[in-house]
C-alpha atoms as a PDB file:
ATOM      1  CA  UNK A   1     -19.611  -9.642   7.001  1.00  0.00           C
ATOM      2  CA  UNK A   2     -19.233  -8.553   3.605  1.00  0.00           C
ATOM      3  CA  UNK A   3     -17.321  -6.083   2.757  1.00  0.00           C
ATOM      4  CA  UNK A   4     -15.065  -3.937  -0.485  1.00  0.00           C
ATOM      5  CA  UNK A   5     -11.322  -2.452  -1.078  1.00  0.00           C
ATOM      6  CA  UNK A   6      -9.493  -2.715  -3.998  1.00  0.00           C
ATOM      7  CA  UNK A   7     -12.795  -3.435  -6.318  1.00  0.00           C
ATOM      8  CA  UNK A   8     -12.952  -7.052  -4.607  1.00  0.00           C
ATOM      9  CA  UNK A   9     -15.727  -7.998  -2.486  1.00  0.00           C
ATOM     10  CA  UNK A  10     -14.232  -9.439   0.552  1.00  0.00           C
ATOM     11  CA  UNK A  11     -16.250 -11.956   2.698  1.00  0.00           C
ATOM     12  CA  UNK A  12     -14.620 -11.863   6.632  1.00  0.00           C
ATOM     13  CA  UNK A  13     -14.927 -13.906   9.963  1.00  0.00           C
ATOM     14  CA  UNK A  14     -12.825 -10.555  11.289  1.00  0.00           C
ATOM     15  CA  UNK A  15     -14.476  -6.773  11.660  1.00  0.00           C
ATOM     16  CA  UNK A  16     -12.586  -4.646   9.199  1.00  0.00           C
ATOM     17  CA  UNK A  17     -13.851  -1.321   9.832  1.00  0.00           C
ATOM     18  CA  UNK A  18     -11.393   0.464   8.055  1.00  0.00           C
ATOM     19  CA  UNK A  19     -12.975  -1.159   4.678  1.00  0.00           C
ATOM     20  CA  UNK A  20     -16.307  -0.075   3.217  1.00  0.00           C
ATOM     21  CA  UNK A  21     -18.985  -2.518   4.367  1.00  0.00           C
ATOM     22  CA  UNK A  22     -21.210  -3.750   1.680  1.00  0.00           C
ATOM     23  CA  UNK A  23     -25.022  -3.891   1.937  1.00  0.00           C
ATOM     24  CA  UNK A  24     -25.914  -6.158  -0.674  1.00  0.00           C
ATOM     25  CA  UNK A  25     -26.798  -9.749  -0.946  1.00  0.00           C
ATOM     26  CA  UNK A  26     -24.325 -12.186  -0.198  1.00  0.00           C
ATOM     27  CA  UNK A  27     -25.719 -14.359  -3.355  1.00  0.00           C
ATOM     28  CA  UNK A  28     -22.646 -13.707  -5.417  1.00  0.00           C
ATOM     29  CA  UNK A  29     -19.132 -15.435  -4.041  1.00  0.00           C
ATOM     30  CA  UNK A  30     -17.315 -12.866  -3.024  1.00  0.00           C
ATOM     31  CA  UNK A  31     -13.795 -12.161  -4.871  1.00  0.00           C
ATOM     32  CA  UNK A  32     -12.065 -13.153  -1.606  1.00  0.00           C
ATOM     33  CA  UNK A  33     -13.113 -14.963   1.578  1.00  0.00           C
ATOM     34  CA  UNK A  34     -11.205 -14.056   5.366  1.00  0.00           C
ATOM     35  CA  UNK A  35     -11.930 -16.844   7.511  1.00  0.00           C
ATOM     36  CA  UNK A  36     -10.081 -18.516  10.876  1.00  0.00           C
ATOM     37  CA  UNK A  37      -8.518 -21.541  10.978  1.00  0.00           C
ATOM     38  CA  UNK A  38      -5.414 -23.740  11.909  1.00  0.00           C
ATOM     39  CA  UNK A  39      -2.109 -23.245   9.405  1.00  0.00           C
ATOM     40  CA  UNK A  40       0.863 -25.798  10.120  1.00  0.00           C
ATOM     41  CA  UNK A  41       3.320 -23.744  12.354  1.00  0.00           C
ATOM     42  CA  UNK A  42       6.516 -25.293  10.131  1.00  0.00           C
ATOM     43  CA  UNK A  43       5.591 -23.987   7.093  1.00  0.00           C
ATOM     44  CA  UNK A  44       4.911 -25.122   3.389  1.00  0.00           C
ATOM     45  CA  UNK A  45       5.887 -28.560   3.113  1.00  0.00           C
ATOM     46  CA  UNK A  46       6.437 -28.472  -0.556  1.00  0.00           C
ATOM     47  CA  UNK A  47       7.420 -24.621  -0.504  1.00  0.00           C
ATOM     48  CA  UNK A  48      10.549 -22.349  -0.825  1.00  0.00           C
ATOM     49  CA  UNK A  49      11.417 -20.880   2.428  1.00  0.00           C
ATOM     50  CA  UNK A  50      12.494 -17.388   1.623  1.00  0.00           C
ATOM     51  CA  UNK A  51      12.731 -16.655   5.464  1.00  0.00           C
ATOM     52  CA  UNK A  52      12.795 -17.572   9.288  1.00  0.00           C
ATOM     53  CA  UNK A  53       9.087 -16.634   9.066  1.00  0.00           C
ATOM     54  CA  UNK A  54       7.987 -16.727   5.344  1.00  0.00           C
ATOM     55  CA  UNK A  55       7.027 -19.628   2.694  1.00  0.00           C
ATOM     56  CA  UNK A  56       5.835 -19.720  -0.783  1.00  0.00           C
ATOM     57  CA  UNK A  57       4.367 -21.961  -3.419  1.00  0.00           C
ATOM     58  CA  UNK A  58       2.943 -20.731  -6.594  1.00  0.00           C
ATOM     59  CA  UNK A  59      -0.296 -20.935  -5.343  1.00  0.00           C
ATOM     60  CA  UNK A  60       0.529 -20.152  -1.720  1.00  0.00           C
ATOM     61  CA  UNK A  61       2.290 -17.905   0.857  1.00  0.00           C
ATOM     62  CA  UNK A  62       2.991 -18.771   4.240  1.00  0.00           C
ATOM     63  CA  UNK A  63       3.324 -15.980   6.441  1.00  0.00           C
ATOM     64  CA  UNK A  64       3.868 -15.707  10.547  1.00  0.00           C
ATOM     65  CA  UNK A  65       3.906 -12.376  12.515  1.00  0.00           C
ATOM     66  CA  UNK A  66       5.605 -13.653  16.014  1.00  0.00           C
ATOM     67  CA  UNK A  67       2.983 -13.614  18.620  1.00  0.00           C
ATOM     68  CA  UNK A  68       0.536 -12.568  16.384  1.00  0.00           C
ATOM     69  CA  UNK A  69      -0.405 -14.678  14.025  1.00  0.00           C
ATOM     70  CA  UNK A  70       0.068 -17.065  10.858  1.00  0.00           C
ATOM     71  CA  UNK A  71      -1.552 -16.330   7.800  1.00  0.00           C
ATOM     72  CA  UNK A  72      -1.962 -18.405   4.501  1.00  0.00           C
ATOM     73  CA  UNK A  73      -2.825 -16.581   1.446  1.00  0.00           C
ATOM     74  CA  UNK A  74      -4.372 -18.579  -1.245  1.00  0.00           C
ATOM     75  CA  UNK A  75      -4.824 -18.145  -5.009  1.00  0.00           C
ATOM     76  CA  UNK A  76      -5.411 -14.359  -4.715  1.00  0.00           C
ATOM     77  CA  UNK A  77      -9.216 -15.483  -3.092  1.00  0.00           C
ATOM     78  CA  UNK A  78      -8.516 -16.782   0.143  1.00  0.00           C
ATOM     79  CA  UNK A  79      -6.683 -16.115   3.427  1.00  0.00           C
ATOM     80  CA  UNK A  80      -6.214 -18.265   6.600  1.00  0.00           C
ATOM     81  CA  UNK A  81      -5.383 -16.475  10.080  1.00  0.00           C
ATOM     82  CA  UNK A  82      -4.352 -18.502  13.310  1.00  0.00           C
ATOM     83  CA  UNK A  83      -3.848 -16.143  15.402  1.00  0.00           C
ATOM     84  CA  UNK A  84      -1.971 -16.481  18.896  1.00  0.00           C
ATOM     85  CA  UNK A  85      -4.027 -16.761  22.134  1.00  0.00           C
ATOM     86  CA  UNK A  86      -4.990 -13.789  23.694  1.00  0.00           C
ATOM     87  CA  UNK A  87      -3.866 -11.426  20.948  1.00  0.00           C
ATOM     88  CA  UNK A  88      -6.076  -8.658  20.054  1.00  0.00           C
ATOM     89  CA  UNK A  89      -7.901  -8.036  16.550  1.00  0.00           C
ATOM     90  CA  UNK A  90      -6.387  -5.021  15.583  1.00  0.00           C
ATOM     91  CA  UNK A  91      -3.089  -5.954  16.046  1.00  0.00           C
ATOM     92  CA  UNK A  92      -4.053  -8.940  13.448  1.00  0.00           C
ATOM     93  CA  UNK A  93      -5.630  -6.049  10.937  1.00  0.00           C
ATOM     94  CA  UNK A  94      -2.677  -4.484  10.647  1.00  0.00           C
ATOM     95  CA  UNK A  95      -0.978  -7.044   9.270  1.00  0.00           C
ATOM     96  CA  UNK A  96      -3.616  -8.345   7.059  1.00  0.00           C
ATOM     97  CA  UNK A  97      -4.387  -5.276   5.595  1.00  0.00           C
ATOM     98  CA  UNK A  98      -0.732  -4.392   4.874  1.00  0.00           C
ATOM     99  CA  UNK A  99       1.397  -7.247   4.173  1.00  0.00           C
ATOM    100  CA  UNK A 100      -0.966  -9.947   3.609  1.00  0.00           C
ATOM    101  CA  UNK A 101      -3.176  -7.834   1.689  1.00  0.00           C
ATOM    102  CA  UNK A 102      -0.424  -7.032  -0.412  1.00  0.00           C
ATOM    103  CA  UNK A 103       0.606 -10.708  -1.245  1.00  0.00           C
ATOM    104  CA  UNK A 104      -3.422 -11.121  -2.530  1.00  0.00           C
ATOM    105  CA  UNK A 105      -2.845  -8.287  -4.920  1.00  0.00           C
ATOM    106  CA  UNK A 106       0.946  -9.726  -6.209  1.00  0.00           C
ATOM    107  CA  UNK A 107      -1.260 -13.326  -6.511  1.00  0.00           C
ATOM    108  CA  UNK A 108      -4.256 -11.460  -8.564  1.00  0.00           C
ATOM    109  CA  UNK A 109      -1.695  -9.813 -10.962  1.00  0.00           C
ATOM    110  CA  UNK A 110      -1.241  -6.941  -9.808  1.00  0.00           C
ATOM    111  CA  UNK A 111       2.054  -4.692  -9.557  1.00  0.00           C
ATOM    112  CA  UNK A 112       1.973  -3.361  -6.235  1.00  0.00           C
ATOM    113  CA  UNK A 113       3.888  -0.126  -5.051  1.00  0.00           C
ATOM    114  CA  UNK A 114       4.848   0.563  -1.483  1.00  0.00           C
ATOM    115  CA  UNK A 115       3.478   4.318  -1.973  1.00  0.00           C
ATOM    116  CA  UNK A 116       0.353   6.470  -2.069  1.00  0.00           C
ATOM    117  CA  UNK A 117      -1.805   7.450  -4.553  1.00  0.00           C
ATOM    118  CA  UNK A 118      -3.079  10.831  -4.941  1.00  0.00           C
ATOM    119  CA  UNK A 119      -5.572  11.587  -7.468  1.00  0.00           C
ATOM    120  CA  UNK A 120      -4.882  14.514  -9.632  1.00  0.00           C
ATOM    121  CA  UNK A 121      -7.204  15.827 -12.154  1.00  0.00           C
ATOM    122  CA  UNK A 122      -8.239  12.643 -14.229  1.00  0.00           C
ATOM    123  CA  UNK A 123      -5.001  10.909 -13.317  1.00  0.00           C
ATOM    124  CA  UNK A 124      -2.966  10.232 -10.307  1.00  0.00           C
ATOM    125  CA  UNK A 125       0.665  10.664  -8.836  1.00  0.00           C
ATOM    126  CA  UNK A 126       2.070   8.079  -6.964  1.00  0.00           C
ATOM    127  CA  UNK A 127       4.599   8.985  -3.785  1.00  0.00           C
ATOM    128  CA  UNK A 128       7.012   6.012  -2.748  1.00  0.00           C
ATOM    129  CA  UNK A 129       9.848   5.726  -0.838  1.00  0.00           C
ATOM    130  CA  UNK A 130      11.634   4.182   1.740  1.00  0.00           C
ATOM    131  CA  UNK A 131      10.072   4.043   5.366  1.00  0.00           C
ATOM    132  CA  UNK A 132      10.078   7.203   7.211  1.00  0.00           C
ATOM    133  CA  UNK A 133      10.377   9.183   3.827  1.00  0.00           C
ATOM    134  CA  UNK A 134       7.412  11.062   4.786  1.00  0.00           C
ATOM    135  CA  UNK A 135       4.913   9.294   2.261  1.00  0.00           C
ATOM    136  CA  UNK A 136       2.041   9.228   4.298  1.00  0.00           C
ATOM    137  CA  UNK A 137       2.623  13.031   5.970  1.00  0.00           C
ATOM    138  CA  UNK A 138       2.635  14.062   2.361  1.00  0.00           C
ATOM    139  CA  UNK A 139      -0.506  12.215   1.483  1.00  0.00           C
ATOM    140  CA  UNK A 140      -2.078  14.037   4.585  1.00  0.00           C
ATOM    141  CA  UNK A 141      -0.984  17.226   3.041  1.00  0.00           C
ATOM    142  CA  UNK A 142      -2.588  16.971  -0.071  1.00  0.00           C
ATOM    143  CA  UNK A 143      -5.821  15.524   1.635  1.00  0.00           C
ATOM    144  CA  UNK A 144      -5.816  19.255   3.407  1.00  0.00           C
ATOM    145  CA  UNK A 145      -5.406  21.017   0.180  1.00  0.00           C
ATOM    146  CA  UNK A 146      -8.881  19.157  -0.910  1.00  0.00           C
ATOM    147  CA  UNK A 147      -6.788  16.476  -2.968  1.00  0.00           C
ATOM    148  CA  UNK A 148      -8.844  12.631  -3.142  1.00  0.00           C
ATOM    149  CA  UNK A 149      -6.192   9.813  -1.775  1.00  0.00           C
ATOM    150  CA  UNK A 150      -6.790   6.676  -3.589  1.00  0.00           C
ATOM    151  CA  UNK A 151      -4.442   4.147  -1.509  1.00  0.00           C
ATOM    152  CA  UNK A 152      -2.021   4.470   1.746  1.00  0.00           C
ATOM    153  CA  UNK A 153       1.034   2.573   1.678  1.00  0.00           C
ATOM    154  CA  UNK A 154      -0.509  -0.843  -0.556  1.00  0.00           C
ATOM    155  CA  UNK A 155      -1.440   0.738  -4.011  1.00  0.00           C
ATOM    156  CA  UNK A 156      -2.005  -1.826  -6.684  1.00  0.00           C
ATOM    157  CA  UNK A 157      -1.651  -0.820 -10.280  1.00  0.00           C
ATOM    158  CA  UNK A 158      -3.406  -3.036 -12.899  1.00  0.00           C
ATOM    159  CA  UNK A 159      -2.777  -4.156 -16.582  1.00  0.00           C
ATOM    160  CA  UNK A 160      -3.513  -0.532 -17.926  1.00  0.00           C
ATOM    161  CA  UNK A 161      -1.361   0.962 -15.442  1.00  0.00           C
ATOM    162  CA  UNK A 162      -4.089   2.602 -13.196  1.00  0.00           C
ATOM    163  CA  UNK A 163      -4.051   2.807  -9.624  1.00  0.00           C
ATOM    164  CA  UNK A 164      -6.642   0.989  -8.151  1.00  0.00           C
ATOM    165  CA  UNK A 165      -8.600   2.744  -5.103  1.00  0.00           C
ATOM    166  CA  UNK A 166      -8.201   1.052  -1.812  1.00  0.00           C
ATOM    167  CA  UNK A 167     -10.020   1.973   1.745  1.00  0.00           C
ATOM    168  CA  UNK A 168     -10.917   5.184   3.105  1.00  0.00           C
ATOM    169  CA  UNK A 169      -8.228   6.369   5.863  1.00  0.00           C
ATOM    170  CA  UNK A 170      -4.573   6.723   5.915  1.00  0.00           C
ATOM    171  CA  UNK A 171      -2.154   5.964   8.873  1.00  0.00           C
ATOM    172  CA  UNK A 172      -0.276   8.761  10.967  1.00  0.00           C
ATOM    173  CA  UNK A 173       2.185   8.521  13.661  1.00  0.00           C
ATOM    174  CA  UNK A 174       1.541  11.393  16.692  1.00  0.00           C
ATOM    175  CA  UNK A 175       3.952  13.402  15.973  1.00  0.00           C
ATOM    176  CA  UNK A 176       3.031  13.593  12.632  1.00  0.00           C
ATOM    177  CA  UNK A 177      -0.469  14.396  13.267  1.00  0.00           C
ATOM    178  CA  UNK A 178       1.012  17.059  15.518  1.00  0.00           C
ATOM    179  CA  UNK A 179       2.648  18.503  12.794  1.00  0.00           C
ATOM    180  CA  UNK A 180      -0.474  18.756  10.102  1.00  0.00           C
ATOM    181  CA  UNK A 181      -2.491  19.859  13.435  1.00  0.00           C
ATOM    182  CA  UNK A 182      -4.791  17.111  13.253  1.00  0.00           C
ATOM    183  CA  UNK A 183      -6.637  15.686  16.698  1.00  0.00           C
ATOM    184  CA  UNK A 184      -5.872  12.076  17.306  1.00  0.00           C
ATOM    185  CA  UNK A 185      -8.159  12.347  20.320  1.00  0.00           C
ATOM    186  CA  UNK A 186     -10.924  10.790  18.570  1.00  0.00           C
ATOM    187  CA  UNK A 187      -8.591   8.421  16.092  1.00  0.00           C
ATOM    188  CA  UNK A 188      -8.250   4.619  17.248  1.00  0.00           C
ATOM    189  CA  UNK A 189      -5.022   3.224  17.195  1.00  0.00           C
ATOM    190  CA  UNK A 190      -3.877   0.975  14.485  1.00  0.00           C
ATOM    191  CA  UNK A 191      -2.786  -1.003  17.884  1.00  0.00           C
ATOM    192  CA  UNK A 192      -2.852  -0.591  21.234  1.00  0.00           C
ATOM    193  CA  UNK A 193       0.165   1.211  22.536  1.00  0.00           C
ATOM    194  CA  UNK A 194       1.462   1.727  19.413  1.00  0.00           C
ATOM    195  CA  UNK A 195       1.332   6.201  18.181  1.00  0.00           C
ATOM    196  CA  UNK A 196      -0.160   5.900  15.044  1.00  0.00           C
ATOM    197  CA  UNK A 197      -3.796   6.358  14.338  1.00  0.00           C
ATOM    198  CA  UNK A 198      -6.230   5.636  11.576  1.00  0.00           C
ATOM    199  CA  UNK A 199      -7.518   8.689  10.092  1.00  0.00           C
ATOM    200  CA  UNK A 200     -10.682   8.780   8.221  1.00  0.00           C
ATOM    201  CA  UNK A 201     -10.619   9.894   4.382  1.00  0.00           C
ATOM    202  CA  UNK A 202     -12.994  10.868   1.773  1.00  0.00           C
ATOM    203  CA  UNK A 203     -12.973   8.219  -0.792  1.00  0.00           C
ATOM    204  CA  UNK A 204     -16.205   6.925  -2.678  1.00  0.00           C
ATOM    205  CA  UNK A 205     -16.700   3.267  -2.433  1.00  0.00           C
ATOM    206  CA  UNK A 206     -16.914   1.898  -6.027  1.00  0.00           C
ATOM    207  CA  UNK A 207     -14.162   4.583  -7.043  1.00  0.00           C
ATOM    208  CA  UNK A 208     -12.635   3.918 -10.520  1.00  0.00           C
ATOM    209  CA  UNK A 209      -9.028   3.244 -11.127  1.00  0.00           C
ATOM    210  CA  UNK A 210      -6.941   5.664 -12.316  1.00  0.00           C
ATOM    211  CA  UNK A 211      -3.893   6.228 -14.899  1.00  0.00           C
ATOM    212  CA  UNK A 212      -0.823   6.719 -12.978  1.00  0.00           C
ATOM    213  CA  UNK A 213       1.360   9.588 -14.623  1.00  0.00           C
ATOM    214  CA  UNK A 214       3.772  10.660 -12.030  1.00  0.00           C
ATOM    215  CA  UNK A 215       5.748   8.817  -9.833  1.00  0.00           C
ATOM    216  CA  UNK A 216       8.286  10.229  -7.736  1.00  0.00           C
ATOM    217  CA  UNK A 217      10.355   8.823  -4.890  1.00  0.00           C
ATOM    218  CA  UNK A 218      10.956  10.694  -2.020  1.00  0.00           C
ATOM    219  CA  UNK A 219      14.701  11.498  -0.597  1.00  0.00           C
ATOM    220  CA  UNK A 220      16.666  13.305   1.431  1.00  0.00           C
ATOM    221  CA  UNK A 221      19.219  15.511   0.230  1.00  0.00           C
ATOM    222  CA  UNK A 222      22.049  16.888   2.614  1.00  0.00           C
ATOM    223  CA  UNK A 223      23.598  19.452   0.007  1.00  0.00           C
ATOM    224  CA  UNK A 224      21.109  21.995  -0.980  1.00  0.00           C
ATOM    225  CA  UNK A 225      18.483  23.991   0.782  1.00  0.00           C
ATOM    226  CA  UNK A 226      16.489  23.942  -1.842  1.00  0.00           C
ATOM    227  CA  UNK A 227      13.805  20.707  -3.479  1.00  0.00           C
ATOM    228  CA  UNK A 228      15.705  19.044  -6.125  1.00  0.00           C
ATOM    229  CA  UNK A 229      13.458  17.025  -8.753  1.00  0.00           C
ATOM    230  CA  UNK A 230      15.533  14.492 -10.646  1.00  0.00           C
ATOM    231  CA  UNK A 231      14.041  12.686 -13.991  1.00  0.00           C
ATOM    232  CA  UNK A 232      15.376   9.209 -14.461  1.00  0.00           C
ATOM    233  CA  UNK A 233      15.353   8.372 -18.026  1.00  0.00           C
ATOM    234  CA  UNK A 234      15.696   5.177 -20.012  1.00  0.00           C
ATOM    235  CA  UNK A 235      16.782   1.870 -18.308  1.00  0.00           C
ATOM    236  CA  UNK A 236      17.623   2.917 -15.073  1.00  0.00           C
ATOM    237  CA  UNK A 237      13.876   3.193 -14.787  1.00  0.00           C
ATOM    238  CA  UNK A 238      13.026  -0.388 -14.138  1.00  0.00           C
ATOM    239  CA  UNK A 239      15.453  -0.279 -10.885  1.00  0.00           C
ATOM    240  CA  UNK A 240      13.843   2.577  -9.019  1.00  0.00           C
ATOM    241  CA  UNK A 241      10.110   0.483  -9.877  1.00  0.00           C
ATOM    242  CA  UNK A 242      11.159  -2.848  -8.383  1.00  0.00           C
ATOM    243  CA  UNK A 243      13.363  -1.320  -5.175  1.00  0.00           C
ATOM    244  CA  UNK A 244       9.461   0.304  -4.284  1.00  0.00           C
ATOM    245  CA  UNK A 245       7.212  -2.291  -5.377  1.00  0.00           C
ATOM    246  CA  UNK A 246       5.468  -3.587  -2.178  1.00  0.00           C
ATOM    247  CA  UNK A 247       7.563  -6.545  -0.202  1.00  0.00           C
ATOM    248  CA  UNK A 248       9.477  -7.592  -3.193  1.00  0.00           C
ATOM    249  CA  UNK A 249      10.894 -10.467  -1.807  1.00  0.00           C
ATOM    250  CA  UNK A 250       7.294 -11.992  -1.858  1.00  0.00           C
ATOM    251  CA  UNK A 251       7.927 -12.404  -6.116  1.00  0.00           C
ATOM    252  CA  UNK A 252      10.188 -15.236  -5.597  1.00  0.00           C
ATOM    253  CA  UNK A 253       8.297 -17.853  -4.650  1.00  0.00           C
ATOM    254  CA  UNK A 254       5.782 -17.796  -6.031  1.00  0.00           C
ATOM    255  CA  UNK A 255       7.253 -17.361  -9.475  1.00  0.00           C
ATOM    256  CA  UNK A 256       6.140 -13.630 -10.091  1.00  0.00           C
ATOM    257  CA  UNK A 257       9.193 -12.492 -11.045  1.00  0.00           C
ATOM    258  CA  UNK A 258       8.766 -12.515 -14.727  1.00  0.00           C
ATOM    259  CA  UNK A 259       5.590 -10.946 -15.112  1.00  0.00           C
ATOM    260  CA  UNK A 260       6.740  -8.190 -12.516  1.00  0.00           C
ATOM    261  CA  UNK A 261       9.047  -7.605 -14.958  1.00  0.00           C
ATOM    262  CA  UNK A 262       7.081  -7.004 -17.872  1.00  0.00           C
ATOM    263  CA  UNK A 263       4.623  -4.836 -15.316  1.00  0.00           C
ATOM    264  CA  UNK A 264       7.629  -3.043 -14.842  1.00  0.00           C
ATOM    265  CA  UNK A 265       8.685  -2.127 -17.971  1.00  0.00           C
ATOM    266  CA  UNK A 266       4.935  -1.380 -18.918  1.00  0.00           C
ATOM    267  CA  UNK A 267       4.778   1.447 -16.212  1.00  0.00           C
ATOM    268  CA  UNK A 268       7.997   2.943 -16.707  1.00  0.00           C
ATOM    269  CA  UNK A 269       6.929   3.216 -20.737  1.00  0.00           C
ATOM    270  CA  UNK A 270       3.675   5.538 -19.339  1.00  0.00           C
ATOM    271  CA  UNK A 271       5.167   7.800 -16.579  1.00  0.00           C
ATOM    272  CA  UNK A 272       6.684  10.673 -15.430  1.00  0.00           C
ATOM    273  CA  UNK A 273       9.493   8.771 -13.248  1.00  0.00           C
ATOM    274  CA  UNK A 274      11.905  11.358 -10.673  1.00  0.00           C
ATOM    275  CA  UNK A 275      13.639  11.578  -7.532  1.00  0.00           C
ATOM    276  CA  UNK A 276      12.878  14.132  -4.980  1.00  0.00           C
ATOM    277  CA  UNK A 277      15.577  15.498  -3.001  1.00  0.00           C
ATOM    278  CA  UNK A 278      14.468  17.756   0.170  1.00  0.00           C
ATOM    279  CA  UNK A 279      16.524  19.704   2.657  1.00  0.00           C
ATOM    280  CA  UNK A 280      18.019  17.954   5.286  1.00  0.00           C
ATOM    281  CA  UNK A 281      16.964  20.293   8.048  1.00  0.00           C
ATOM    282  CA  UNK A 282      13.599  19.823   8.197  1.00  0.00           C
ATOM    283  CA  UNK A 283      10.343  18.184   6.257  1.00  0.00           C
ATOM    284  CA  UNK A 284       8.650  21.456   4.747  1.00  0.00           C
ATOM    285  CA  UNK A 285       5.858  19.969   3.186  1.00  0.00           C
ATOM    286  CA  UNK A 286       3.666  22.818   2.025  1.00  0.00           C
ATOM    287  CA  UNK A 287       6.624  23.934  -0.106  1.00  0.00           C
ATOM    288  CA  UNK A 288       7.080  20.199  -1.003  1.00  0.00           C
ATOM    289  CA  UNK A 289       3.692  19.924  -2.372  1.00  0.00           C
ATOM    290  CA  UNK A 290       4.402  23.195  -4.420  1.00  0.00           C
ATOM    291  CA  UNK A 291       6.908  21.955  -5.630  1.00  0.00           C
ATOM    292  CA  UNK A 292       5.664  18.929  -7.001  1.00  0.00           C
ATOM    293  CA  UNK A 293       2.731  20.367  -8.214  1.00  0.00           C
ATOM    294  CA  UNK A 294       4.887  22.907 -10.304  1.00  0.00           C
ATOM    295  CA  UNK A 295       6.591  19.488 -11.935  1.00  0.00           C
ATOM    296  CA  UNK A 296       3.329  18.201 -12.356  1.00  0.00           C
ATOM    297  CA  UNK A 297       1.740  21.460 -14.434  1.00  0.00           C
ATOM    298  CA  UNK A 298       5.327  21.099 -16.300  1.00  0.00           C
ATOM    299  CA  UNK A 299       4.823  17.383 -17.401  1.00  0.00           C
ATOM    300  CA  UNK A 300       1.547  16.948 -17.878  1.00  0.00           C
END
């Protein structure tokens, strides 16, 4: 099945129905091709181990989700999966279209951000943090003020510093969902057992990438009652970029650190950079979202 994210055509032996499904001729290669098949369960042989369960190359990266699978990601056009026996499909997508998906972007170029991208007027703000910051509960609450989300959690930015678009849903935990009053009733899982759904967005297949102006990184702040939005100027930009790009550790070996360096320094050059500081005693995301859209009218 063919299918598109990220402005790749993706050729899979695995259902992705979270991506958009293409309806065209499979004449052209596709950009990237999913298939099955056996990986050596020692790792690279002529790799750097940066892990008990990770390998890279400059060409490769080894990758093994205990009793899941193993997954080989080649040359930003190809990825392996062996999965273990008996294990279900969409425990493997969730890995594939987080982490390994992710390694495919670093191998294609890209800078990648552990964030989401929200489009705003012809440009977009970015939202990163670590996990549990509330980045994807404050994506959902600009989806319900009619805002477009261009990426959950993986959001690639290219050599002009736009975020590229990638597929059309968003991930919530229950309680979450609870919270923003949405009904998981008729969400599936992301996997089985697990309280955190897949939930359908609008977003255009064939969506263009967009210039990133704001990026801010969410915190918690234990001294104030109030939103605190800090700018961070000068050098101590290129920290805050690298601490959220998307499984850093991934640069290493497969000698990306250098050119996410220079990405780096590109993006900081363009952007409105700040920490966000919230109240400890509770999320309060509409006045969150006021907030930041109040710094966003101010820095245009």
């Amino acid at each position: 099945m063919r299918y598109t994210a990220y402005n790749l055509s993706i050729d899979s032996e695995i259902d992705l129905p979270e991506l958009f499904p293409m309806h065209t001729s499979n004449a052209e290669p596709a950009d990237v091709k999913i298939h099955f098949g056996s990986i050596a369960p020692e790792g690279l042989a002529d790799g750097q181990q940066l892990g008990p369960f990770l390998w890279a190359t400059p060409e490769s990266l080894w990758l093994q989700v205990p009793q899941v699978a193993r997954f080989l990601i080649s040359n930003g056009n190809a990825i392996r999966i062996a999965p273990e026996p008996c294990i279900d499909q969409d425990s493997i997508r969730v890995f594939l279209l987080g982490s390994v998906f992710g390694a495919l972007l670093l191998q294609r170029g890209h800078l990648v951000l552990h964030g989401n991208a929200i489009r705003i007027g012809d440009q977009c703000m970015v939202c990163v943090g670590r996990s549990g910051a509330g980045k994807s509960t404050l994506a959902a609450g600009f989806l319900q003020r009619g805002y477009e989300i261009l990426a959950d959690d993986v959001v690639p930015v290219d050599n002009d510093c736009r975020a590229v678009p990638g597929f059309p849903r968003i991930k919530l935990w229950q309680n979450v969902a609870e919270r923003l009053n949405i009904d998981t009733a008729g969400l599936s899982r992301i996997r089985p057992n697990l309280e955190k759904f897949n939930y359908p967005i609008t977003l255009a297949p064939g969506t263009l990438p967009l210039p990133i102006r704001w990026i801010y990184i969410l915190g918690r702040n234990n001294v104030t009652e109030e939103f605190l939005i800090e700018p961070i100027q000068g050098l101590q930009r290129f920290q805050p970029l690298r601490n959220n790009t998307y499984r850093v550790r991934f640069l290493d070996g497969m000698g990306l650190r250098p050119e996410h360096m220079k990405q780096c320094g590109q993006l900081a050059n363009r952007i409105r950079l700040a920490r966000v500081a919230r109240p400890n005693n509770g999320f309060m995301l509409d006045r969150l979202i006021d907030r930041l859209l109040a710094d966003i009218a101010e820095n245009p």
